[in-house]
N, C-alpha and C. Protein backbone atom coordinates (compact mmCIF):
# COMPACT_ATOMS: atom_id res chain seq x y z
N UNK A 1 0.93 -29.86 1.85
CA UNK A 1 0.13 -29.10 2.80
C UNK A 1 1.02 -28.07 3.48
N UNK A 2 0.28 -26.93 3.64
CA UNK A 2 1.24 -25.51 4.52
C UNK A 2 0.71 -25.79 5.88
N UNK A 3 1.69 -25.48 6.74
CA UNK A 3 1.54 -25.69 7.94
C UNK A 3 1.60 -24.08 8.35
N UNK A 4 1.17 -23.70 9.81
CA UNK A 4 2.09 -23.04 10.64
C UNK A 4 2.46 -22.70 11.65
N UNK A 5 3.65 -22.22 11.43
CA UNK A 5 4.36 -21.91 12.86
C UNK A 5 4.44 -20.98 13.98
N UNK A 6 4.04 -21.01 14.94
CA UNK A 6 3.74 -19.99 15.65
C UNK A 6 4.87 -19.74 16.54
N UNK A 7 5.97 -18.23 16.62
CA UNK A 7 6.18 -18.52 17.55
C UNK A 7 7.18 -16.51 17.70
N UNK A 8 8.48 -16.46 17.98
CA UNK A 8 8.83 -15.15 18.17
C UNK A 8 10.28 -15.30 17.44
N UNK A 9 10.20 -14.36 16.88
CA UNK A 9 11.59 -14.51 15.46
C UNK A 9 13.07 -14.36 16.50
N UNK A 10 13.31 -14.01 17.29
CA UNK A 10 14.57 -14.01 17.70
C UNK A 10 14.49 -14.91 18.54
N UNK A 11 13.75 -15.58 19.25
CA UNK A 11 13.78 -17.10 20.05
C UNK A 11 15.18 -17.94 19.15
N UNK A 12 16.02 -18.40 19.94
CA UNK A 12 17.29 -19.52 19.75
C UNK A 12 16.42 -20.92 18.89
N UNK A 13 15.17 -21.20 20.11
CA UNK A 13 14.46 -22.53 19.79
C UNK A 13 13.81 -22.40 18.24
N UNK A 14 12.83 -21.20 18.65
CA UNK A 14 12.45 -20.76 17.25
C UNK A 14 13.41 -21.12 15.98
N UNK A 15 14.65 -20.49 16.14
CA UNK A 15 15.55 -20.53 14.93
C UNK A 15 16.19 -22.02 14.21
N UNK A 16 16.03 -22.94 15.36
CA UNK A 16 16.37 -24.26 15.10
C UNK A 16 14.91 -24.92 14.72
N UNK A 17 14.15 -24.62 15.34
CA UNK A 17 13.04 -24.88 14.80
C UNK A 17 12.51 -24.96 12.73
N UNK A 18 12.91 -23.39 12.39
CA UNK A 18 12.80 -23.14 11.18
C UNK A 18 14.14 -23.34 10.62
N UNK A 19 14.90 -23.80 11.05
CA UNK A 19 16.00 -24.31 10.15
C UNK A 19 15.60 -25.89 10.03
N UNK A 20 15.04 -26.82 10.73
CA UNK A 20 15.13 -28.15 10.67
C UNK A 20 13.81 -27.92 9.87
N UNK A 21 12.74 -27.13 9.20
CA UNK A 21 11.76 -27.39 8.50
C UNK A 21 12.07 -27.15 7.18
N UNK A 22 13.10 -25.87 7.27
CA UNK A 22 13.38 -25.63 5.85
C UNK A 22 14.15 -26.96 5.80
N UNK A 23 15.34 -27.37 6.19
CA UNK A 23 16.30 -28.50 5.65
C UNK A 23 15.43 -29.77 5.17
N UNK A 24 14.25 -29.82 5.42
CA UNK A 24 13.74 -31.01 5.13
C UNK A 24 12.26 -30.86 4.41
N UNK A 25 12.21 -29.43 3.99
CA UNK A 25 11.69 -28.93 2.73
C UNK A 25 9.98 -28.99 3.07
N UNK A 26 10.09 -28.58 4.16
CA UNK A 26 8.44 -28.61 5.11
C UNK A 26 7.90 -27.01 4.74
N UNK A 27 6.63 -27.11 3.71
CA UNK A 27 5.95 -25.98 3.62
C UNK A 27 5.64 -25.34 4.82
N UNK A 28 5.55 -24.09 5.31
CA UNK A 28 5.26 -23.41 6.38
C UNK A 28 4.99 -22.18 6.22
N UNK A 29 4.09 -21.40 6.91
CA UNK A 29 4.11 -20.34 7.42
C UNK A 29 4.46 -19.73 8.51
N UNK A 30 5.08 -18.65 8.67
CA UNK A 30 5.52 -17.98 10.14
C UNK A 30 4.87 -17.00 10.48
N UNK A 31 4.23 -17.37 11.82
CA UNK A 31 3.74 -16.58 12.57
C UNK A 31 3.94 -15.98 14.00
N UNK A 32 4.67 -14.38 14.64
CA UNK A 32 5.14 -13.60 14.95
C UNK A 32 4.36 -13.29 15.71
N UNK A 33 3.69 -13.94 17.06
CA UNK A 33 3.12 -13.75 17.87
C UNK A 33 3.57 -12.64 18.95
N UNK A 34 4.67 -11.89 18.94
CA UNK A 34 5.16 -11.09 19.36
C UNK A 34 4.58 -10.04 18.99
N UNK A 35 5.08 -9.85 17.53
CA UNK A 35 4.83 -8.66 16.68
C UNK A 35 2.91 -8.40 16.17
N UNK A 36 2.40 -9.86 16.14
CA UNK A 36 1.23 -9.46 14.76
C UNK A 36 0.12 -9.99 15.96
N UNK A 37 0.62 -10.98 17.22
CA UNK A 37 -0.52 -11.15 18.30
C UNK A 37 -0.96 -12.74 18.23
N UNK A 38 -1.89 -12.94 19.43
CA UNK A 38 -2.44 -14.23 19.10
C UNK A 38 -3.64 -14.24 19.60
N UNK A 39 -4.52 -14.79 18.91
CA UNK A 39 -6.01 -14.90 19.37
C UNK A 39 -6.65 -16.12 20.23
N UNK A 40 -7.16 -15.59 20.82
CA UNK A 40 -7.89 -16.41 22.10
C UNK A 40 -8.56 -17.99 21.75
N UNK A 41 -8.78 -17.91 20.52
CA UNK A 41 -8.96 -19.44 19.97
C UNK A 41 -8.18 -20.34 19.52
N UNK A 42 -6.82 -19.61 18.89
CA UNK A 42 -5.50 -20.98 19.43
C UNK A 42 -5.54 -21.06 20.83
N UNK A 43 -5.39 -20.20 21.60
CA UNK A 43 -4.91 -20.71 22.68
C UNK A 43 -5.39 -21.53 23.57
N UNK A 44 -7.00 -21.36 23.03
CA UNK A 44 -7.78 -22.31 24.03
C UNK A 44 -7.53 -23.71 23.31
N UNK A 45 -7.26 -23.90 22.31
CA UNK A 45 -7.18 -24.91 21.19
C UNK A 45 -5.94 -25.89 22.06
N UNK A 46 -4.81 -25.13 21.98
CA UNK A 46 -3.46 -25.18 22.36
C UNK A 46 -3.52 -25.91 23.61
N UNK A 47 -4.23 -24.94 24.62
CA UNK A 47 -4.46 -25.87 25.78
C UNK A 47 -5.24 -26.99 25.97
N UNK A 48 -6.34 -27.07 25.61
CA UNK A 48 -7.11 -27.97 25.29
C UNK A 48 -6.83 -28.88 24.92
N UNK A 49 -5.69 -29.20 23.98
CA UNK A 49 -4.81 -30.33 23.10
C UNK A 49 -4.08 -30.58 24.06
N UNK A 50 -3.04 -29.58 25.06
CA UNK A 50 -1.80 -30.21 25.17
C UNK A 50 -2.14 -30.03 26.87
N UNK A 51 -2.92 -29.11 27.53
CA UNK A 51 -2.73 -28.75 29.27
C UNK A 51 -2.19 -26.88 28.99
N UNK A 52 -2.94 -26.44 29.77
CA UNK A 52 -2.12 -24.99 29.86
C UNK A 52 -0.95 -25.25 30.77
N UNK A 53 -0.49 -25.89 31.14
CA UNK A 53 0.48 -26.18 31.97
C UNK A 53 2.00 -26.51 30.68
N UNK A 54 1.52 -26.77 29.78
CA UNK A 54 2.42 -27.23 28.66
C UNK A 54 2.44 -25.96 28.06
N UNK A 55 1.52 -24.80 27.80
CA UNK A 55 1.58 -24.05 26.78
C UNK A 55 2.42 -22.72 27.82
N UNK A 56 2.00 -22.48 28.79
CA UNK A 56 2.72 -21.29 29.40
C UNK A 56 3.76 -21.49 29.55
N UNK A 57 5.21 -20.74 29.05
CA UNK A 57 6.10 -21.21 29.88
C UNK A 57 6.34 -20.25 30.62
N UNK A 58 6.56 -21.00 31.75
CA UNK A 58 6.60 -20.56 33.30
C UNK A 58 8.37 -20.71 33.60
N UNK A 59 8.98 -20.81 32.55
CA UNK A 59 10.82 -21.04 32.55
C UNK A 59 11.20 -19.71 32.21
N UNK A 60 10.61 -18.32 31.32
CA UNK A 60 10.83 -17.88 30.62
C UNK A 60 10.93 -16.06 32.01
N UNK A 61 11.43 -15.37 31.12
CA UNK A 61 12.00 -14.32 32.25
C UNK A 61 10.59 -13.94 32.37
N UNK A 62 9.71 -13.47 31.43
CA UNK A 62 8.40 -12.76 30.98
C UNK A 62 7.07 -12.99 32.11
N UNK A 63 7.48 -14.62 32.70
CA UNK A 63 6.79 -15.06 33.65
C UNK A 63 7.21 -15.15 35.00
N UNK A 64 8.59 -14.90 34.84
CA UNK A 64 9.49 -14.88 36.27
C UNK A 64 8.98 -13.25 36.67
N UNK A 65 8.87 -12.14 36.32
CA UNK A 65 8.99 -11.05 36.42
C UNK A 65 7.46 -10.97 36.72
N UNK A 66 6.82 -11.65 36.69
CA UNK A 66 5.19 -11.14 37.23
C UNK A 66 5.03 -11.14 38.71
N UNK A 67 4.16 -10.21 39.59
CA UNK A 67 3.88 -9.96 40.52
C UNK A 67 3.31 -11.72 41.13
N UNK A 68 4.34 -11.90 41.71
CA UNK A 68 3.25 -13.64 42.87
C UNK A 68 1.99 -13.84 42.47
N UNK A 69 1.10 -12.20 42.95
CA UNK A 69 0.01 -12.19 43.18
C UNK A 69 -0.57 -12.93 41.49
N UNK A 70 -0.17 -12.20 41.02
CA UNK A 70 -0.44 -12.76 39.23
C UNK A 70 -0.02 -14.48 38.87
N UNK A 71 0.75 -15.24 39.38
CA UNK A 71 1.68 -16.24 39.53
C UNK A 71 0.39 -17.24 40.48
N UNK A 72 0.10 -17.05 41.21
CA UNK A 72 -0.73 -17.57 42.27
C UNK A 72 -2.41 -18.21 41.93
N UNK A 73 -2.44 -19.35 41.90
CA UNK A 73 -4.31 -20.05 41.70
C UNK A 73 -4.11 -20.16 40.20
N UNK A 74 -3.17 -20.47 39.12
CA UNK A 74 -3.45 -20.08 38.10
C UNK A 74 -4.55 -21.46 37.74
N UNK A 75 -5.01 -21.15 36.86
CA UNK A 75 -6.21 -22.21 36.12
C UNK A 75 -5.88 -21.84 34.54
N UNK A 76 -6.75 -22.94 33.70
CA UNK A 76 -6.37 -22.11 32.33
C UNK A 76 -7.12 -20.77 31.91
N UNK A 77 -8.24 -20.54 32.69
CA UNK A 77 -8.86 -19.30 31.93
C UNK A 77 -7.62 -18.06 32.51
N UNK A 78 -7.58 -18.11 33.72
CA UNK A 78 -5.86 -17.21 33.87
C UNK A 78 -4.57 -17.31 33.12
N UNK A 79 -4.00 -18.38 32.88
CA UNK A 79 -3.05 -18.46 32.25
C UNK A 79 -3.36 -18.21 30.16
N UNK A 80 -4.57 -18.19 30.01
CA UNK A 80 -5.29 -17.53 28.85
C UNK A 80 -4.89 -15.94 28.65
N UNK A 81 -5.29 -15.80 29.80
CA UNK A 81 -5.10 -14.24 29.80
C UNK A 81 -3.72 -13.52 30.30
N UNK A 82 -2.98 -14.35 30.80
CA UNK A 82 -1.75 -13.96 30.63
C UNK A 82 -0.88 -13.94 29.24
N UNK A 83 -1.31 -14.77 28.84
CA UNK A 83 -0.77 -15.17 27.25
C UNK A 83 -1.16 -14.25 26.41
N UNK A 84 -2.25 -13.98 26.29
CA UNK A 84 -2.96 -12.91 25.78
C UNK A 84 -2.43 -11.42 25.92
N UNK A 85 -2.13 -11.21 27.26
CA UNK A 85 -1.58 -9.99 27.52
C UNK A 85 -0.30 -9.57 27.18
N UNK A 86 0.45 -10.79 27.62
CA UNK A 86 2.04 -11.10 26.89
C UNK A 86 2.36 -12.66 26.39
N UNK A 87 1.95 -12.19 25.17
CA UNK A 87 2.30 -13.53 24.05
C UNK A 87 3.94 -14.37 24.48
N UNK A 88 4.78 -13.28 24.48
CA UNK A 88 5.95 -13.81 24.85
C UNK A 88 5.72 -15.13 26.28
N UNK A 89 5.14 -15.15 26.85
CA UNK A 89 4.74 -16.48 27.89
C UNK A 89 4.43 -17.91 27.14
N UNK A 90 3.91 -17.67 25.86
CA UNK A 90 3.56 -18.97 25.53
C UNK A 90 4.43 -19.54 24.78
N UNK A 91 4.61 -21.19 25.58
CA UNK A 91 5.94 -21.59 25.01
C UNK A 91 5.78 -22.14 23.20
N UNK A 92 7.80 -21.80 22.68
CA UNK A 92 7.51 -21.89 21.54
C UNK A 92 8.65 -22.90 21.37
N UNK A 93 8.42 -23.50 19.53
CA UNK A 93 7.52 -23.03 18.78
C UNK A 93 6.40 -23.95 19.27
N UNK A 94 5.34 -23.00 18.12
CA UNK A 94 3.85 -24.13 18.39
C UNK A 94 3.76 -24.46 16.96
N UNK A 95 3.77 -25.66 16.49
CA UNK A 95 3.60 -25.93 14.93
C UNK A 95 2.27 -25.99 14.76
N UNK A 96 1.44 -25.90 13.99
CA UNK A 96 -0.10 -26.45 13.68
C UNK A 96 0.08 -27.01 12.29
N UNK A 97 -0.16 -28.10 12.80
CA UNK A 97 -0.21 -29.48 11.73
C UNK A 97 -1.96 -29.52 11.04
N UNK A 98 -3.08 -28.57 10.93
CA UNK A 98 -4.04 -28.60 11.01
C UNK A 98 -5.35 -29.43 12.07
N UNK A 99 -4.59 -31.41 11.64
CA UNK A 99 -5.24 -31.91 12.97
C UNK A 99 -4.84 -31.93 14.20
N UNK A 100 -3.50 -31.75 14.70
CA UNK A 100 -2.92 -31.48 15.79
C UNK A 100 -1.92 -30.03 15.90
N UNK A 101 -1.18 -30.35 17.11
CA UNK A 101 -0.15 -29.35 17.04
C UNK A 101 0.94 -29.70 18.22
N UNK A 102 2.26 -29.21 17.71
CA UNK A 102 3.39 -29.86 18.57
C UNK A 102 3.58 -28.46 18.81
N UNK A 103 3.92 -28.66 20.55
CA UNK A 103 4.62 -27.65 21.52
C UNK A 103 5.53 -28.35 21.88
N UNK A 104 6.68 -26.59 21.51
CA UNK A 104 8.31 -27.10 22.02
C UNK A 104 8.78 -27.47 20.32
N UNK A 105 10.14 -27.85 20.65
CA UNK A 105 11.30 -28.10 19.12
C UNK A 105 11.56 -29.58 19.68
N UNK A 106 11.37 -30.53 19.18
CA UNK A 106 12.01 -32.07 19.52
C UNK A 106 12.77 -32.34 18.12
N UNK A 107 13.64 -32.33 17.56
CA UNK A 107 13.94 -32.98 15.87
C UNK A 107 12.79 -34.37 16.00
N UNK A 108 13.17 -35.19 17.16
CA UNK A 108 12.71 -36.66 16.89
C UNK A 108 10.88 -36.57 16.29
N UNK A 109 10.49 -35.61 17.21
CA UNK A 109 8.75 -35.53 17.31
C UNK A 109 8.87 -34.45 16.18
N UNK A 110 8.99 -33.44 15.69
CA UNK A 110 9.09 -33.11 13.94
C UNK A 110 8.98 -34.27 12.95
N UNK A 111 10.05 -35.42 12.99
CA UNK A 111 10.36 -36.15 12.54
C UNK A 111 9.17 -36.89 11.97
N UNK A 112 8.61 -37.59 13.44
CA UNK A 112 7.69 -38.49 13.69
C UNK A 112 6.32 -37.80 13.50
N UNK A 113 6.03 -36.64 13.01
CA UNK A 113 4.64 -35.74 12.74
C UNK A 113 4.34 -35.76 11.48
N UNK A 114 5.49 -35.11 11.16
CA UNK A 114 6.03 -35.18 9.17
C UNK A 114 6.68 -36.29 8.32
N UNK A 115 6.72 -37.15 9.19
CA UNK A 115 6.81 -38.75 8.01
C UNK A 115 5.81 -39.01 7.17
C-alpha cells in the first residue's frame, strides 16, 4: 500500500521523517504543502482525528510572528484558516496511513503503525 506524506521539503523533521521510511522500504508519496497547498478537507480530517490543537504548530516562527489579535479565541474553524492561509503552521510530518494518520516524526509510533 502507498501512503502519504504530507509535509515541507526543507523541514529537519521532515527529512528524518523520509529517511526512516525509505530505510525500511515504506511505499510513499510526498506531498509539499508549502509549494503545491493543502485543502480544507485534510485539515478538517487532521483535526478531527487528532485536536486542532495537535495539528497547528503554535512552536513554529510562522505562528510566533502573527498579530495577538490573530493568536487570540482560536477554535478549530480559525486555526483552519490559518493553516490554509499559511500551510507552513501545520505541524509536520502528517503521514496518511489511509485509515488513520500520524502527526509529528516518533521512529517508535512509525514503527508501531507499519508493523
Amino acid at each position: 500500500m502507498s501512503y502519504v506524506l504530507y509535509g515541507i521539503k526543507a523541514c529537519d523533521t521532515m527529512k528524518k521523517a523520509r529517511t526512516w521510511l525509505d530505510e525500511h522500504q515504506v511505499d510513499y508519496a510526498f506531498h509539499d504543502y508549502k509549494s503545491v497547498g493543502i485543502d480544507r478537507a485534510n485539515l478538517e480530517k487532521w483535526c478531527n482525528e487528532h485536536g486542532w490543537q495537535t495539528v497547528l504548530n503554535r512552536a513554529g516562527t510562522t505562528f510566533r510572528k502573527l498579530e495577538d489579535a490573530q493568536k487570540a479565541d482560536l477554535d478549530q474553524a480559525k486555526a483552519i484558516e490559518l493553516m490554509l492561509a499559511q500551510p507552513s503552521m501545520i505541524k509536520r510530518p502528517v503521514l496518511d496511513l489511509g485509515d488513520k494518520t500520524l502527526v509529528g516524526f516518533k521512529p517508535d509510533n512509525y514503527q508501531a503503525a507499519l508493523a
